[in-house]
Protein backbone atom coordinates (compact mmCIF):
# COMPACT_ATOMS: atom_id res chain seq x y z
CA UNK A 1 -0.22 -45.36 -2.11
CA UNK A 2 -0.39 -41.53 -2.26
CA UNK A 3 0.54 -41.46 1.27
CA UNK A 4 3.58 -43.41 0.91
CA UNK A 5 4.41 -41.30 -2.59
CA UNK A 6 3.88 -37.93 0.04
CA UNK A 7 6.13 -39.44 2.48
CA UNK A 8 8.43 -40.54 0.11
CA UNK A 9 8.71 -37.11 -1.51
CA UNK A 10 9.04 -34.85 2.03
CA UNK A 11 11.98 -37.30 3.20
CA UNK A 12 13.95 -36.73 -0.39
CA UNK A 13 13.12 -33.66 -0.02
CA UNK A 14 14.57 -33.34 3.53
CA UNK A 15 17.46 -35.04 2.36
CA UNK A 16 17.88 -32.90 -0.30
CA UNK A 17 17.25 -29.63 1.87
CA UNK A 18 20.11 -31.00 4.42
CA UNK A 19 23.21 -31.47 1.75
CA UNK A 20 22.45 -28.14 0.64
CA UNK A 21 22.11 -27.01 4.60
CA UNK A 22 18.66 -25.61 4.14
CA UNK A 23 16.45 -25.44 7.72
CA UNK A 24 14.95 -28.73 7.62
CA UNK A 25 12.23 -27.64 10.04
CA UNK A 26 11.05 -25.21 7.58
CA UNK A 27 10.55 -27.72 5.13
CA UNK A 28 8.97 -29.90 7.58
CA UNK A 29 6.64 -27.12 8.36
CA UNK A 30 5.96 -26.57 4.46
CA UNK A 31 5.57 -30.40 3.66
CA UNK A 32 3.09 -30.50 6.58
CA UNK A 33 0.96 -27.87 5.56
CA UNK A 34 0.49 -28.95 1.65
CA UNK A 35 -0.37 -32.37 2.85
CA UNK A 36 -2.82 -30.95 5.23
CA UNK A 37 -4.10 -28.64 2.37
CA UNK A 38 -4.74 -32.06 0.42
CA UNK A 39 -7.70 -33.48 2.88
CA UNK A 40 -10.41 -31.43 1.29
CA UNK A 41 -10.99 -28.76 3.54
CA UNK A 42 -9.50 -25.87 1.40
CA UNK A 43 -13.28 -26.40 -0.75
CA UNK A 44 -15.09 -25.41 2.16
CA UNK A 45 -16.33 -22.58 2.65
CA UNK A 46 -14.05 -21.89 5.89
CA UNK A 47 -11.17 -23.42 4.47
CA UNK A 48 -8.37 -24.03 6.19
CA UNK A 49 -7.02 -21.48 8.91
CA UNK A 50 -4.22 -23.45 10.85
CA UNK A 51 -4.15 -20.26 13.44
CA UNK A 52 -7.79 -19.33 13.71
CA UNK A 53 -7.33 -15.50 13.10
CA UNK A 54 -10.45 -15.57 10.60
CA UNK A 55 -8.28 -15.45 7.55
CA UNK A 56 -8.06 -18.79 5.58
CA UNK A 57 -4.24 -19.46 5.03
CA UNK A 58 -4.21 -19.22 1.30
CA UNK A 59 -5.11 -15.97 1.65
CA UNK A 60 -3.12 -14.55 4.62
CA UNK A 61 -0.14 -16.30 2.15
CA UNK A 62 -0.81 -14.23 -0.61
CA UNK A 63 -1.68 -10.50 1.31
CA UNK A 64 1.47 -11.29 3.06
CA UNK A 65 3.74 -11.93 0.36
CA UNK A 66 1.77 -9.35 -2.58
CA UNK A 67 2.00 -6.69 -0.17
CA UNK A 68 4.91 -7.48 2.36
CA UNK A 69 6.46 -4.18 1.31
CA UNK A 70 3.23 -1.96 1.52
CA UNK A 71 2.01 -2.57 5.53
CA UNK A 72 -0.78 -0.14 4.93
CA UNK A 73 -2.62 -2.43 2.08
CA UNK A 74 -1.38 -5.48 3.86
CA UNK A 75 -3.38 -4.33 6.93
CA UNK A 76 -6.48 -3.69 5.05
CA UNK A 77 -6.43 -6.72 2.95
CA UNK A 78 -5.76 -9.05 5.66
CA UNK A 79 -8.86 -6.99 7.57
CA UNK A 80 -11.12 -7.26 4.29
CA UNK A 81 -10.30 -11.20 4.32
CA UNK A 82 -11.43 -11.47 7.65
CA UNK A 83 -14.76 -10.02 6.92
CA UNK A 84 -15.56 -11.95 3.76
CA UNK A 85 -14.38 -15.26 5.98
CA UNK A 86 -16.79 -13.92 8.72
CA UNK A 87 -19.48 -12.84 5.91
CA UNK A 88 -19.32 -15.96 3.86
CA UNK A 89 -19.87 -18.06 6.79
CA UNK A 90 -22.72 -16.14 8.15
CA UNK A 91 -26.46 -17.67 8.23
CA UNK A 92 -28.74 -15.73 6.50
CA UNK A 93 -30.53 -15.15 9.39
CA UNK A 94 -28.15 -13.07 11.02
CA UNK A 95 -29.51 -10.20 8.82
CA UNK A 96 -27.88 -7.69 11.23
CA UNK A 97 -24.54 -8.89 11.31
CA UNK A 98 -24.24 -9.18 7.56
CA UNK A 99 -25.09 -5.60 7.79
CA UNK A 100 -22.52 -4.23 10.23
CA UNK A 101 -20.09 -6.82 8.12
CA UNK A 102 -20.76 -5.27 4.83
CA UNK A 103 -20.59 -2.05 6.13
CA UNK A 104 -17.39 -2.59 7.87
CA UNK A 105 -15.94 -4.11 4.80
CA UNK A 106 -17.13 -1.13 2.91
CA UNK A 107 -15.02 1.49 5.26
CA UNK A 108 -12.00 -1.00 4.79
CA UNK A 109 -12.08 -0.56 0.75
CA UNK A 110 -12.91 3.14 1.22
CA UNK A 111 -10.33 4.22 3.21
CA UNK A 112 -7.94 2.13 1.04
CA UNK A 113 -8.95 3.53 -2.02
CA UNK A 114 -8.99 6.77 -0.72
CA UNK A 115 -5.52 6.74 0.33
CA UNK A 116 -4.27 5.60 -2.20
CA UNK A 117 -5.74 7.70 -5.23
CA UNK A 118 -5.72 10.73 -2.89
CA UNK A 119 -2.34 10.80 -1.10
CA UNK A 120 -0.44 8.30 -3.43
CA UNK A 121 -1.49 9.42 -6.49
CA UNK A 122 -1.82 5.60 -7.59
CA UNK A 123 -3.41 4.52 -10.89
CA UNK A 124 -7.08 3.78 -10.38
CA UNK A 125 -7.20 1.03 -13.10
CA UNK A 126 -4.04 -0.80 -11.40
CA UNK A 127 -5.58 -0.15 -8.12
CA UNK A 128 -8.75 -1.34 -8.98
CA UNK A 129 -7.23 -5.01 -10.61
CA UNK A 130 -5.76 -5.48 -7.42
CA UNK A 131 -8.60 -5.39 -5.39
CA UNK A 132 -10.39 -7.48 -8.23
CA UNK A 133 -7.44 -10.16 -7.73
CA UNK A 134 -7.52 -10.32 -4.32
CA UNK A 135 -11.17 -10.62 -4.19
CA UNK A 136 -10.86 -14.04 -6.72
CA UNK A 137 -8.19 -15.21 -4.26
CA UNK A 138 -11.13 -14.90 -1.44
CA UNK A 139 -14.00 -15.97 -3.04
CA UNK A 140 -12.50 -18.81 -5.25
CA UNK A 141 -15.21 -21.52 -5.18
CA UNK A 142 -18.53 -21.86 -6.33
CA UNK A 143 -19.61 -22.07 -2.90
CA UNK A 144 -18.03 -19.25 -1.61
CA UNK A 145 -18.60 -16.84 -4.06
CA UNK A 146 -22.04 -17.98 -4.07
CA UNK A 147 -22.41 -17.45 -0.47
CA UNK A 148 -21.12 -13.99 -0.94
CA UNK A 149 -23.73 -12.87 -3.11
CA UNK A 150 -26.18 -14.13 -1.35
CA UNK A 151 -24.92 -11.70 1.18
CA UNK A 152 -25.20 -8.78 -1.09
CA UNK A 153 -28.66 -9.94 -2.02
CA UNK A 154 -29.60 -9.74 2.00
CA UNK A 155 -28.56 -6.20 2.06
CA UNK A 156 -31.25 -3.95 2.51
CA UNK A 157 -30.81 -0.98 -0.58
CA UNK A 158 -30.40 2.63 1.52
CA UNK A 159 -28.18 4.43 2.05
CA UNK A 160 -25.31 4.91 4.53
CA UNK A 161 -25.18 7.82 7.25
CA UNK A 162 -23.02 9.74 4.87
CA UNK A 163 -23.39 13.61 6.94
CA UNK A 164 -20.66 15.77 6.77
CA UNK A 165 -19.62 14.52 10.02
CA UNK A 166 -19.93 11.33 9.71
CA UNK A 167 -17.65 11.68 6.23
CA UNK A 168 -14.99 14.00 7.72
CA UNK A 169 -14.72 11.86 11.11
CA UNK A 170 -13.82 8.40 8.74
CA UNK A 171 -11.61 10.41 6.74
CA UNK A 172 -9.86 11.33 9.53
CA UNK A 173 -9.70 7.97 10.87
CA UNK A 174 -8.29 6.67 8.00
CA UNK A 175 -5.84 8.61 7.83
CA UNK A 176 -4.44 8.68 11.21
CA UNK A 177 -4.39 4.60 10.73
CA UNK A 178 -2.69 5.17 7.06
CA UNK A 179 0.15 7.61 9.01
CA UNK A 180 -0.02 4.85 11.79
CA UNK A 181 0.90 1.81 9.27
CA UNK A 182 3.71 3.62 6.69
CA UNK A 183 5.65 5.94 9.50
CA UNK A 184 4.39 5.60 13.26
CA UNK A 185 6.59 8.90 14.17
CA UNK A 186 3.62 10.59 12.26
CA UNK A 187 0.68 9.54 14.18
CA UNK A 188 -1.74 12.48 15.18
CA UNK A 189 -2.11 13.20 18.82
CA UNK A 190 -5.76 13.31 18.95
């Protein structure tokens, strides 16, 4: 019965979408992917990633529509996703990679942040909410966000290399990659 009510709704639909001569293979494409959303996998901890780039496809949806405009955050959010996905799905064995992960996801966030309240002069509070909302949008079930602080809970508690070098040669990093993403004309020559 809910089959033949989902059928029944993408062919009106289609109909609908071709007197008003709206690409019909876009709303295919959209009608295919909500009922596919609807077989349970989206409260899995994977979720559902149609084109396997690590980034379930609620997510990649909202980074690239939020931030569409701003291909510096988009970057790093879609990048951030990616290690949560990879994070969330980790054994808890894998002690090591949930290092390197959290680490990696740490220079993601810190280079964004940095950018931003540094060079942009953007409002820390507003700044900080986003983050906070994207981070609901990747860690919205029980399981996952249960998974993730298990994570954080594997973590051994030292700290970083944080040398001078080490500091200066990220900073520089990320901002070659932030000159890279919002005007590639500006890109160091190092």
């Amino acid at each position: 019965m809910k089959k033949m009510m989902i059928i029944t709704y993408i062919v009106s639909s289609l109909t609908i979408a071709n007197a008003l001569e709206i690409d019909s293979i876009k709303w295919t494409q959209d009608y295919e992917m909500l009922v596919n959303l609807n077989g349970g996998v989206e409260n899995t901890i994977e979720g559902l990633d149609q084109n396997n780039n690590g980034i379930r496809d609620d997510v990649e949806y909202y980074v690239e529509h939020r931030y569409k405009d701003k291909p510096f955050q988009k970057t790093l959010f879609l990048e951030a996703a990616q290690k949560i996905q990879k994070i969330i799905a980790l054994p808890k064995e894998a002690t090591k990679d949930h290092i390197k992960l959290d680490q990696e996801l740490l220079e993601i966030y810190t280079c964004r942040d940095y950018m931003l309240y540094k060079l942009e002069d953007k409002d820390i509070k507003t700044e900080l909410k986003e983050k906070m909302i994207f981070k609901s949008k990747v860690l919205n079930t029980n399981k996952r966000l249960s998974a993730y602080i298990d994570h954080k809970k594997l973590l051994p508690f030292e700290d970083d290399d944080l040398s001078d070098n080490t500091l200066d040669s990220r900073r520089v990093a990320c901002q070659d990659r932030y000159k890279a993403l919002t005007n590639p004309d500006l890109v160091s020559s190092k």
